[in-house]
Protein backbone atom coordinates (compact mmCIF):
# COMPACT_ATOMS: atom_id res chain seq x y z
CA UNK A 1 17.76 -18.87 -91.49
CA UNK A 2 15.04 -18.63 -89.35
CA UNK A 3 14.45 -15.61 -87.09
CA UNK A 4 16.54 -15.41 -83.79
CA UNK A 5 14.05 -14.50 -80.94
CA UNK A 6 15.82 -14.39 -77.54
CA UNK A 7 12.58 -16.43 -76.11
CA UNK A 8 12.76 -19.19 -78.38
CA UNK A 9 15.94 -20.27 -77.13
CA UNK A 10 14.32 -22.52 -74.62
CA UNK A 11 16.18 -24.92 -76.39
CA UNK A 12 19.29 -23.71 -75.78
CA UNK A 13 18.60 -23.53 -71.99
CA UNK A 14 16.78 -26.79 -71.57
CA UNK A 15 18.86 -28.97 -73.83
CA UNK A 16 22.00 -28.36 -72.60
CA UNK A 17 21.10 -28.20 -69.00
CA UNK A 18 19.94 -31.51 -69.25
CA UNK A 19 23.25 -33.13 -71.03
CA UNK A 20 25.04 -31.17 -68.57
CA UNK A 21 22.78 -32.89 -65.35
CA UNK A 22 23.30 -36.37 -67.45
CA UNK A 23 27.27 -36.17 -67.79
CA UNK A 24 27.96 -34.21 -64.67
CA UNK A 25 26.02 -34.05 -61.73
CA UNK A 26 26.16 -36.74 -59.02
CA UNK A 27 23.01 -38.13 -58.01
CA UNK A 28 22.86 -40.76 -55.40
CA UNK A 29 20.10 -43.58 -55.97
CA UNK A 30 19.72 -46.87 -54.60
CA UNK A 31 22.50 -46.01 -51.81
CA UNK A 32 24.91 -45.28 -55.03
CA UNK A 33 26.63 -41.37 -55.84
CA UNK A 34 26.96 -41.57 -59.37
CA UNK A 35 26.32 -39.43 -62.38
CA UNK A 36 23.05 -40.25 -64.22
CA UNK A 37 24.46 -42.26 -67.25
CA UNK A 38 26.26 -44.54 -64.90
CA UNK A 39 23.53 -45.60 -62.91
CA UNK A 40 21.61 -45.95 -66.41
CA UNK A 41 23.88 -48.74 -67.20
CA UNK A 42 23.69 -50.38 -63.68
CA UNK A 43 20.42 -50.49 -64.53
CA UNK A 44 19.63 -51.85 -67.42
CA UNK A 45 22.53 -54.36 -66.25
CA UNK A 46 20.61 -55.29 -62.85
CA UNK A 47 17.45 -55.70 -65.21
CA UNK A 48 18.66 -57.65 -68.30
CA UNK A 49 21.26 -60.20 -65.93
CA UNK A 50 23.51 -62.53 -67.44
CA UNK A 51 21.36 -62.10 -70.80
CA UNK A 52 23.29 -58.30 -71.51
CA UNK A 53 26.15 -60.60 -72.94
CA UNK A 54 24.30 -61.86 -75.43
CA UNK A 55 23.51 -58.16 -77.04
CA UNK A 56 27.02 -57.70 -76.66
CA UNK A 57 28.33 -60.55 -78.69
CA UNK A 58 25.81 -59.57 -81.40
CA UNK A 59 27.31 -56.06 -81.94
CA UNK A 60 30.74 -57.82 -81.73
CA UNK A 61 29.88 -59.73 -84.31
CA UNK A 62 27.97 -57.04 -86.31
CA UNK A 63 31.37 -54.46 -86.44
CA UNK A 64 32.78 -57.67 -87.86
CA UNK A 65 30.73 -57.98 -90.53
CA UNK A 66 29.93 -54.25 -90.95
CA UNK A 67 33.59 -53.51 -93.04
CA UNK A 68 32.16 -56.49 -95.72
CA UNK A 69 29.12 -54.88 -95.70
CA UNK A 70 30.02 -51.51 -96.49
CA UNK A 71 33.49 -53.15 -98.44
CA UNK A 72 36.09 -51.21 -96.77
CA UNK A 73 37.52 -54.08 -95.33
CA UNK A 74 40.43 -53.78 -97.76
CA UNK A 75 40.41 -50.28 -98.33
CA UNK A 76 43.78 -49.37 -97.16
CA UNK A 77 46.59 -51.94 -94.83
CA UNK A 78 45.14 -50.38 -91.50
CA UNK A 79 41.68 -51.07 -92.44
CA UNK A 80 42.54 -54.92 -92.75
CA UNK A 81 44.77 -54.83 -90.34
CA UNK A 82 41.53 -53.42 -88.15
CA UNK A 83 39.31 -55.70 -89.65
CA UNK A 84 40.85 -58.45 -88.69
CA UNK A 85 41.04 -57.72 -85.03
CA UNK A 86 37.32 -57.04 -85.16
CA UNK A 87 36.96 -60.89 -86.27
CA UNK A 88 39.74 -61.92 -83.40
CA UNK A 89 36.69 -59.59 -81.20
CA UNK A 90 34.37 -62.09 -82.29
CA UNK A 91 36.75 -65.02 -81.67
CA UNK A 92 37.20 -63.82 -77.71
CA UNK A 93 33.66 -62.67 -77.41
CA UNK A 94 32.21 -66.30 -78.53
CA UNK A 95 35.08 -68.25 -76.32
CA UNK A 96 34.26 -65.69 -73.32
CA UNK A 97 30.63 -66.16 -73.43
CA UNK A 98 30.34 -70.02 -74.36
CA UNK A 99 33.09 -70.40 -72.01
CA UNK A 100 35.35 -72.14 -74.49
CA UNK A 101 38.87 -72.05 -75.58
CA UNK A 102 42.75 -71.65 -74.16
CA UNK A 103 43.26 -71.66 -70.26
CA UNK A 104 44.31 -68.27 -70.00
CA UNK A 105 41.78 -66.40 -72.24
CA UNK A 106 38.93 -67.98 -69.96
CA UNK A 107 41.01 -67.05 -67.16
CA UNK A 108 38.56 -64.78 -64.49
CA UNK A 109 41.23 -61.59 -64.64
CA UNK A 110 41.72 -62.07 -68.43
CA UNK A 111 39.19 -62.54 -70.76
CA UNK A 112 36.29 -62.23 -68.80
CA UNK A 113 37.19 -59.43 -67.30
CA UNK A 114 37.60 -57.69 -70.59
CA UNK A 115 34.19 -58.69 -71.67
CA UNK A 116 32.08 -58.33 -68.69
CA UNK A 117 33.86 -55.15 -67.08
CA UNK A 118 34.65 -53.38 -70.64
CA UNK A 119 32.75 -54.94 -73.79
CA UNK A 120 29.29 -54.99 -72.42
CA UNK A 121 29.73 -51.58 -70.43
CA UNK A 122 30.79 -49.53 -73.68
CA UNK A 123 28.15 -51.62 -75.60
CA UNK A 124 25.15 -49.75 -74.05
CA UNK A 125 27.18 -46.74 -72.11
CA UNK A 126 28.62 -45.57 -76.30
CA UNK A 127 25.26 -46.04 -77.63
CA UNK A 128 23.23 -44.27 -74.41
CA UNK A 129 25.62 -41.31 -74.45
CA UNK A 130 26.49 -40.46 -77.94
CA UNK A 131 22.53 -39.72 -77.85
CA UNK A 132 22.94 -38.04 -74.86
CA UNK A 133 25.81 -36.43 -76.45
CA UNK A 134 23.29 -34.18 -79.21
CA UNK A 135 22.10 -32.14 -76.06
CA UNK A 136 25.29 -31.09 -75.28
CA UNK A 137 26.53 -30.54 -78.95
CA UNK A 138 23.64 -29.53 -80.61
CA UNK A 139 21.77 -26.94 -79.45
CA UNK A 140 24.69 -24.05 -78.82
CA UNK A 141 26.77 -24.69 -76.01
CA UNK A 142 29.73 -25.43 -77.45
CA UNK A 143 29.52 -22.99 -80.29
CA UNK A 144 29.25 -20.21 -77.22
CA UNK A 145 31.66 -22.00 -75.44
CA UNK A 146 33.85 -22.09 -78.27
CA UNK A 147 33.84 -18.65 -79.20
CA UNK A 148 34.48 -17.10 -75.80
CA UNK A 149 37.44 -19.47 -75.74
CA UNK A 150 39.09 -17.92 -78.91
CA UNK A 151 41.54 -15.30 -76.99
CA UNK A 152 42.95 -18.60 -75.28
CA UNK A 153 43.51 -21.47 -78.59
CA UNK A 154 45.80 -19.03 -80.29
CA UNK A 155 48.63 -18.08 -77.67
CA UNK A 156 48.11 -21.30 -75.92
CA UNK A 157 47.83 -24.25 -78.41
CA UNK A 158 48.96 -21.91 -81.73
CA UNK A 159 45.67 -23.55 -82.96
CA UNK A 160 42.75 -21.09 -84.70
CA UNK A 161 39.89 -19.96 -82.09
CA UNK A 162 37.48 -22.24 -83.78
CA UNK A 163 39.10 -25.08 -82.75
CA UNK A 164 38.52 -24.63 -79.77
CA UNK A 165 34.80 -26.29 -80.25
CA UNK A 166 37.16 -29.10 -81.77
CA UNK A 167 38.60 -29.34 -78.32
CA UNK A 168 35.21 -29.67 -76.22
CA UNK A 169 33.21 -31.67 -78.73
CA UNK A 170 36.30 -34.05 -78.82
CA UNK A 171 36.23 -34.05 -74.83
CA UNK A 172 32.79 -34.65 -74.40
CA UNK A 173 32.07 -36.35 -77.90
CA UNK A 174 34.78 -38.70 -78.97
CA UNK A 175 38.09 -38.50 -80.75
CA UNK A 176 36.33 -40.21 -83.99
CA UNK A 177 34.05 -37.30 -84.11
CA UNK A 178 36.71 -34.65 -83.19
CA UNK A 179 38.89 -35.99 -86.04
CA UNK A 180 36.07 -35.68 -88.92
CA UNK A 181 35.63 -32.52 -87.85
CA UNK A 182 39.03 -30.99 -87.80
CA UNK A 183 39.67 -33.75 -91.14
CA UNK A 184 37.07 -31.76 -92.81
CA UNK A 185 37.87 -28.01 -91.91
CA UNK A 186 41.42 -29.20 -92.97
CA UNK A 187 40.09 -29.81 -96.49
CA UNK A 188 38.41 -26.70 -96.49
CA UNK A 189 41.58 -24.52 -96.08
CA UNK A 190 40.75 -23.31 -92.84
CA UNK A 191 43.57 -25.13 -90.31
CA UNK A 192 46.90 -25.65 -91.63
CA UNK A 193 48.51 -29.06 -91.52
CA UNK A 194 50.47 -28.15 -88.44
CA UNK A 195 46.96 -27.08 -86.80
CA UNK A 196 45.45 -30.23 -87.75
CA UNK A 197 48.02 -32.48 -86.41
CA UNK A 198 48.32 -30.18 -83.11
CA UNK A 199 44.44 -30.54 -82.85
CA UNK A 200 44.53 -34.41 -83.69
CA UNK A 201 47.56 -35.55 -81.50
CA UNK A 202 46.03 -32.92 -78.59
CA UNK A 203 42.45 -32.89 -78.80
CA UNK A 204 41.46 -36.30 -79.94
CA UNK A 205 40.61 -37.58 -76.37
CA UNK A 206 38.02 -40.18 -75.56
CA UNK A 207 34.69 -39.58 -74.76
CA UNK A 208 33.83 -38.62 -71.20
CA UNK A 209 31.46 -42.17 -71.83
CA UNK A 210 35.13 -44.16 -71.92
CA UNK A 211 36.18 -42.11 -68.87
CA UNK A 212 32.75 -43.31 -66.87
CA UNK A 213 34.45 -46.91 -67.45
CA UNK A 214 37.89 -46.29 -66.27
CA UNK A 215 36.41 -44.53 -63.50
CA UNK A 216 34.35 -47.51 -62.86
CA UNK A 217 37.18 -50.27 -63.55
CA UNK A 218 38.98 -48.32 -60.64
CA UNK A 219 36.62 -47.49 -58.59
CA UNK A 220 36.59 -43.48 -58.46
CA UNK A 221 32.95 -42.63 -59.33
CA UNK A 222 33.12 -41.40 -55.60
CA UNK A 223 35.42 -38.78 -57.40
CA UNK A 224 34.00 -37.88 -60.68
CA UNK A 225 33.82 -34.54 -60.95
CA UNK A 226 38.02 -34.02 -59.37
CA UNK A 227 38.93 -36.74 -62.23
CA UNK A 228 37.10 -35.05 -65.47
CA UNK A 229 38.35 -32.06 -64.04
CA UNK A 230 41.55 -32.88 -63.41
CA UNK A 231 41.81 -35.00 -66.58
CA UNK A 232 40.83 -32.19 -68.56
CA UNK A 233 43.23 -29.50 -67.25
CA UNK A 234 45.93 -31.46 -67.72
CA UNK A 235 45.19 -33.26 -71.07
CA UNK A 236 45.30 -29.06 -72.38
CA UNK A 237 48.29 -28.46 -70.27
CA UNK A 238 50.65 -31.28 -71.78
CA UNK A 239 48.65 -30.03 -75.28
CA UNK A 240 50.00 -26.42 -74.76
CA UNK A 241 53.40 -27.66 -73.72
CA UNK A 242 53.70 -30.69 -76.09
CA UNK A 243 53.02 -27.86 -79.14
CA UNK A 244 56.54 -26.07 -78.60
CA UNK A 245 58.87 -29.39 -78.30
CA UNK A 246 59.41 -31.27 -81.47
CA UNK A 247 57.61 -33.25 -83.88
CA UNK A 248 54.70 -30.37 -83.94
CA UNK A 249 57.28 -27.16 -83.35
CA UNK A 250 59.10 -28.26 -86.38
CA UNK A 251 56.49 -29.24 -89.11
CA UNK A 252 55.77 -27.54 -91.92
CA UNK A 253 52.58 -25.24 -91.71
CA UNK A 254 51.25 -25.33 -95.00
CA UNK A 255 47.24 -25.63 -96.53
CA UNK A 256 45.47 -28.53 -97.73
CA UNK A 257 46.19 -28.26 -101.59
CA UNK A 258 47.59 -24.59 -100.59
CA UNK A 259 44.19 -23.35 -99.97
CA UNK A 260 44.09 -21.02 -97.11
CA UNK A 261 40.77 -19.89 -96.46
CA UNK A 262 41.32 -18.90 -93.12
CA UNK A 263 38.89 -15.80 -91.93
CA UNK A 264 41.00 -12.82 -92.26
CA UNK A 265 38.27 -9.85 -90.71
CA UNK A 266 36.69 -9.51 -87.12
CA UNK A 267 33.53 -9.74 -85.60
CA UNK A 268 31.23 -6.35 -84.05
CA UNK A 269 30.52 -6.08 -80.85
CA UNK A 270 31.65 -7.48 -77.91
CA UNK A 271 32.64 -11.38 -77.46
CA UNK A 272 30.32 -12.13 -75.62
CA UNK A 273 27.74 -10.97 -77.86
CA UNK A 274 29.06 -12.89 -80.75
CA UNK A 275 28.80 -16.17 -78.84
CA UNK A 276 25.54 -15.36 -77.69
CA UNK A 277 25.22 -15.13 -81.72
CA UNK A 278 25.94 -18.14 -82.62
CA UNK A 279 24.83 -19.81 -80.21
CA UNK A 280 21.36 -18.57 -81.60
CA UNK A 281 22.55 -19.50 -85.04
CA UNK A 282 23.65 -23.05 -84.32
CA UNK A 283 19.74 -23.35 -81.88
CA UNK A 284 17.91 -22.25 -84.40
CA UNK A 285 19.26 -24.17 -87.33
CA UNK A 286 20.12 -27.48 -84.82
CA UNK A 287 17.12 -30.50 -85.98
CA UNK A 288 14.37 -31.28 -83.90
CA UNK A 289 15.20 -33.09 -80.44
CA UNK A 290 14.28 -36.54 -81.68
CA UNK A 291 15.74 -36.56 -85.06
CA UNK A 292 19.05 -35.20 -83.46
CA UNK A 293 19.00 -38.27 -80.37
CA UNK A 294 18.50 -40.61 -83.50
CA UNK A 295 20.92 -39.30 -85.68
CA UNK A 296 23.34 -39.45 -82.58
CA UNK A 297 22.56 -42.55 -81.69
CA UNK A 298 23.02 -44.39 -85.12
CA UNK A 299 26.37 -42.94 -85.26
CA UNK A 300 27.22 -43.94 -82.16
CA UNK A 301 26.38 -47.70 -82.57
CA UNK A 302 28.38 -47.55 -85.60
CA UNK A 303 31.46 -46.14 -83.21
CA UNK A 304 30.12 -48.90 -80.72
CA UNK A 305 30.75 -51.36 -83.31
CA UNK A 306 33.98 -50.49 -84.43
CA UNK A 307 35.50 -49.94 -80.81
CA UNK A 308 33.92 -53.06 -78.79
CA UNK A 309 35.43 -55.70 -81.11
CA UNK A 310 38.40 -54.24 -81.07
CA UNK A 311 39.32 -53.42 -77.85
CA UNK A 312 38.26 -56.94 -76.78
CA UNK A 313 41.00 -58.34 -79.04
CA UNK A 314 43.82 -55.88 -78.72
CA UNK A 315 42.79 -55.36 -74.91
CA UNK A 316 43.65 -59.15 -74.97
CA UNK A 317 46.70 -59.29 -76.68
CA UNK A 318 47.93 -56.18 -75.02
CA UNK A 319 46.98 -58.12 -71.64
CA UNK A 320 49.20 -61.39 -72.83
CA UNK A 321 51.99 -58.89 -73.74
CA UNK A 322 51.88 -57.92 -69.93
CA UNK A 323 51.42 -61.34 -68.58
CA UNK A 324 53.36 -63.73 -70.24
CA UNK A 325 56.27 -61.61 -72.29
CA UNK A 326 58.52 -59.14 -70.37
CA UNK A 327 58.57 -56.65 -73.48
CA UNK A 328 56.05 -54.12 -71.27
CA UNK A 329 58.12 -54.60 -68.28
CA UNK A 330 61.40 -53.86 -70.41
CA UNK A 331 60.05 -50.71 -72.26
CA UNK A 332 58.86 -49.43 -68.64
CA UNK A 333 62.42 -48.66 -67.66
CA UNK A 334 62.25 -45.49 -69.57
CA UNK A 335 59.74 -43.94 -67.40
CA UNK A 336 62.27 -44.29 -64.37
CA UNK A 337 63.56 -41.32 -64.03
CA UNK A 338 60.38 -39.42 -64.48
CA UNK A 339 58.70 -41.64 -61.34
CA UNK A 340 61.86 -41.73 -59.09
CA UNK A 341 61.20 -37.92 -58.79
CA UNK A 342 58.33 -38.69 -56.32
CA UNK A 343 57.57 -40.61 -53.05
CA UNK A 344 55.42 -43.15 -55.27
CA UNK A 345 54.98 -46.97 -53.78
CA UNK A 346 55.11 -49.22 -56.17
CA UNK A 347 57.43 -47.49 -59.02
CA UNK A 348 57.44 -50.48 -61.39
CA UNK A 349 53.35 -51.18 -61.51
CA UNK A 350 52.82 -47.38 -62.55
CA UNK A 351 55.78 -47.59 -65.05
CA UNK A 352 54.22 -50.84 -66.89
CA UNK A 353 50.87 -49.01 -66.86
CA UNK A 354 52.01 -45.90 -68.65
CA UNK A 355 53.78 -47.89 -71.07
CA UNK A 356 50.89 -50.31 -71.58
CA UNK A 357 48.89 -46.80 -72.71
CA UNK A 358 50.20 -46.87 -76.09
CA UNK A 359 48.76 -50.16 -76.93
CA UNK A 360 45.48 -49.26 -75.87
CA UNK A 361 44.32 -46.53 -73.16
CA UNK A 362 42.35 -49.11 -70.97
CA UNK A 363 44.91 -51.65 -70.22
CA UNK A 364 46.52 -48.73 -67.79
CA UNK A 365 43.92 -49.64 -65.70
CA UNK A 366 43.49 -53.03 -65.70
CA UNK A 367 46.67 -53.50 -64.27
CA UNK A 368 46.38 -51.13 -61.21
CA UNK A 369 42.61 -51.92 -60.07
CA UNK A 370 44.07 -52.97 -57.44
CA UNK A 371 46.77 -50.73 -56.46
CA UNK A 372 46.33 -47.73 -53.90
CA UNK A 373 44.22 -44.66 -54.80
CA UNK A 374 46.66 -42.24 -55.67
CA UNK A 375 48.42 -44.79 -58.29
CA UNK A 376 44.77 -45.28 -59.56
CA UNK A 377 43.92 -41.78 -60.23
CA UNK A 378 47.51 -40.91 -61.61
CA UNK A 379 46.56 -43.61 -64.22
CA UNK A 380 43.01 -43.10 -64.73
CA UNK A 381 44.47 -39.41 -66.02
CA UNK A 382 47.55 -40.43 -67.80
CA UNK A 383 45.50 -43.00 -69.50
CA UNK A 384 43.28 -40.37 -70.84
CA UNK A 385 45.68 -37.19 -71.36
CA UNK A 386 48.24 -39.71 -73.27
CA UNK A 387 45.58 -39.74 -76.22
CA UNK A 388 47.49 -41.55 -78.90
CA UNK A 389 47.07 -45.74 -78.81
CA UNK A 390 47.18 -47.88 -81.41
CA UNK A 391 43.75 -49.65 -80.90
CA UNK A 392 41.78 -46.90 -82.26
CA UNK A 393 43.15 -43.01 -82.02
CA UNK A 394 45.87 -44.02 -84.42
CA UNK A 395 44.09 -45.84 -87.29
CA UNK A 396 41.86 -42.88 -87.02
CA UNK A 397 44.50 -40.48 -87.68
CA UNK A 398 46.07 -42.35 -90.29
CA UNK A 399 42.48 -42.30 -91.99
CA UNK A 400 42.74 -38.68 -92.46
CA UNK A 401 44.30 -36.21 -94.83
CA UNK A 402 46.33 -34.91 -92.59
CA UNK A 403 49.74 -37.81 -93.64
CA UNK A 404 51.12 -37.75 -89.84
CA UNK A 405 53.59 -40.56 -89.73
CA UNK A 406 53.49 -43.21 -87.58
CA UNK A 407 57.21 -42.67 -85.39
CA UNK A 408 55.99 -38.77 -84.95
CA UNK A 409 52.55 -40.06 -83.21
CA UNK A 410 54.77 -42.47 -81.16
CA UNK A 411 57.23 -39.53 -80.20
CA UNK A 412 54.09 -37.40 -79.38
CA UNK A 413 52.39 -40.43 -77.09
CA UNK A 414 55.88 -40.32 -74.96
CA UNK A 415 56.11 -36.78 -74.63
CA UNK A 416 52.11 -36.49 -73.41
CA UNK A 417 53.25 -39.19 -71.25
CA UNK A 418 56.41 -37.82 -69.08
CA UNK A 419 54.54 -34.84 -69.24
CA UNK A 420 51.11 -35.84 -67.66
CA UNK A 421 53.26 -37.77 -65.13
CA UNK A 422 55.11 -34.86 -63.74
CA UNK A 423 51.61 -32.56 -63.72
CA UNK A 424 49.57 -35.49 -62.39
CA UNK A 425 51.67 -36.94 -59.86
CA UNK A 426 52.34 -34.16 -57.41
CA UNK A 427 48.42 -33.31 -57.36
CA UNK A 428 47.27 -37.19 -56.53
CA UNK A 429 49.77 -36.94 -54.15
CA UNK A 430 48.76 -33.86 -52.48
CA UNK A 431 45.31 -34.38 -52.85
CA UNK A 432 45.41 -38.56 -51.31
């Protein structure tokens, strides 16, 4: 390991300030407040026009092929089950863009609005900030972050201290990331399966990229900062609650192949010093700037590749479930009682949306763009806090070692839900 010199940590400083000015600082240009990345994609919209589509529908049709490629199309029932909703992507991106096909998939509200508001915004905005992404990961922020956070994971989440950098690189990373991660320190005998699954049904969020579209789809950019804040608060506080209500208070805690290799001794010094430690550790041994962005970047356009397709298709089907079957509107009724608690307009729109979340967590917002603010923001942070959906958090989970069944990620989707409701709710309300 190379030496640690306090003033060669420029890296540290530099990197990280800059991620954090790219993911979190309003800056107003061209008459728009914004955060950086966000007015990077208005950009490179306002300069490539109508054309951007085109790019689009070529990395639709490259995560189709991609599974063939690397033949794990057939791997397992989810991954053709995936796979073939990634060639349905390809099916909706080609009628969408040729302007082809059924009535109602051409239909302004329907399929082009999944393509042109979602598809081609996560197409460069995934890409752009996974890259982004290395500054903030990379260079020791996290790791310090992390460690100073230990005295909170345990009593709070019953989860180890280290994964508490689970919880922040899944935040500001993405839950595919967050999952190899805890996956792989699972393996290693150093979370028990009752950790994992608390850290993969709690932490697995979206990437704060995803929430830059939702906030965009409802209009709230005005707002940023109060939604990722907000979001994030309560997506831990329905974590820390959700951990002492069955499935996860009731399942076994046992070791990957009944390995524990949990760390049993202490660290010297004080806490912060230890942070400051590895955070040192992690800068020093972190790859140079460029190779890091590229490294980040490739892996991100694989994630691009595998989410765009198929979030165009089940974003679709999930929209024709809402619009032309009255299964949504049926399920919704369960959320009654939660809702009927508060002076809320509009009960039955808010109902459908949270119910909506477990098919996939942007078609919450599609159907309120249009409702008032405080309905909006209630959904734009349910939509994220809810975590499990079935268009990509789910196959994810099921990919991993960790054998969660299906019904118990269900059960843990509707008690995130009734639970982000009745934390959410009463601050929109106060707040609008």
């Amino acid at each position: 390991m190379k030496k640690q010199k306090g003033k060669s940590m420029w890296r540290f400083f530099l990197y990280s300030a800059i991620g954090i000015i790219m993911f979190f600082i309003p800056v107003t240009l061209f008459g728009e407040s914004s955060i950086l990345l966000d007015h990077f994609v208005t950009f490179v919209g306002n300069v490539f026009g109508d054309s951007i589509k085109y790019y689009t529908l070529l990395v639709i049709i490259a995560g189709a092929i991609y599974p063939f490629i690397t033949k794990e199309w057939n791997k397992s029932l989810i991954e053709i089950v995936i796979t073939f909703f990634k060639i349905a992507g390809v099916a909706v991106g080609v009628m969408v863009v040729f302007q082809i096909g059924p009535a109602f998939v051409l239909r302004e509200d329907i399929g082009p609005f999944l393509f042109n508001s979602l598809a081609v915004n996560l197409s460069i905005l995934i890409p752009v900030g996974g890259a982004v992404l290395g500054l903030l990961v990379g260079y020791g922020m996290l790791v310090f972050i992390g460690v100073i956070m230990e005295p909170v994971m345990r009593p709070l989440f019953k989860t180890p201290g280290k994964s508490a950098v689970d919880a922040v690189a899944s935040f500001v990373g993405s839950y595919s990331i967050g999952l190899l991660i805890t996956n792989r320190v699972y393996k290693d005998g150093h979370y028990s399966r009752k950790e994992a699954m608390i850290i993969a049904t709690g932490f697995s969020t979206v990437s704060a990229t995803f929430m830059i579209v939702v906030a965009r789809t409802l209009d709230l950019m005005d707002h940023w900062n109060l939604y990722f804040w907000t979001t994030l608060i309560v997506t831990f506080a329905v974590t820390a609650i959700s951990v002492r209500i069955p499935p996860l208070r009731t399942e076994e805690d046992y070791y990957y192949e009944g390995v524990d290799n949990t760390e049993k001794k202490s660290f010297e010094g004080t806490r912060f010093e230890y942070a400051w430690f590895k955070a040192k550790q992690q800068s020093f041994e972190s790859e140079r700037l460029w190779k890091n962005i590229a490294e980040n970047l490739r892996d991100a356009f694989k994630m691009t590749m595998t989410v765009v397709p198929t979030i165009l298709s089940i974003g679709l089907l999930g929209m024709i479930i809402v619009e032309f079957t009255p299964l949504i509107s049926w399920a919704s009724y369960i959320f009654y009682p939660v809702l009927y608690l508060f002076p809320l307009d509009n009960i039955s729109l808010l109902a459908e949306a949270v119910t909506v979340s477990i098919i996939e967590m942007f078609l919450p917002s599609l159907l309120v763009v249009d409702a008032a603010i405080e309905l909006r923001f209630i959904t734009a942070v349910l939509s994220i806090s809810c975590i499990i959906f079935f268009s990509a958090v789910v196959p994810c989970i099921l990919a991993t070692d960790i054998n969660m069944k299906i019904w118990k990620m269900v059960a843990v989707w509707f008690i995130r839900a009734v639970l982000s409701l009745l934390i959410v709710t009463p601050i929109a309300l106060l707040i609008f």
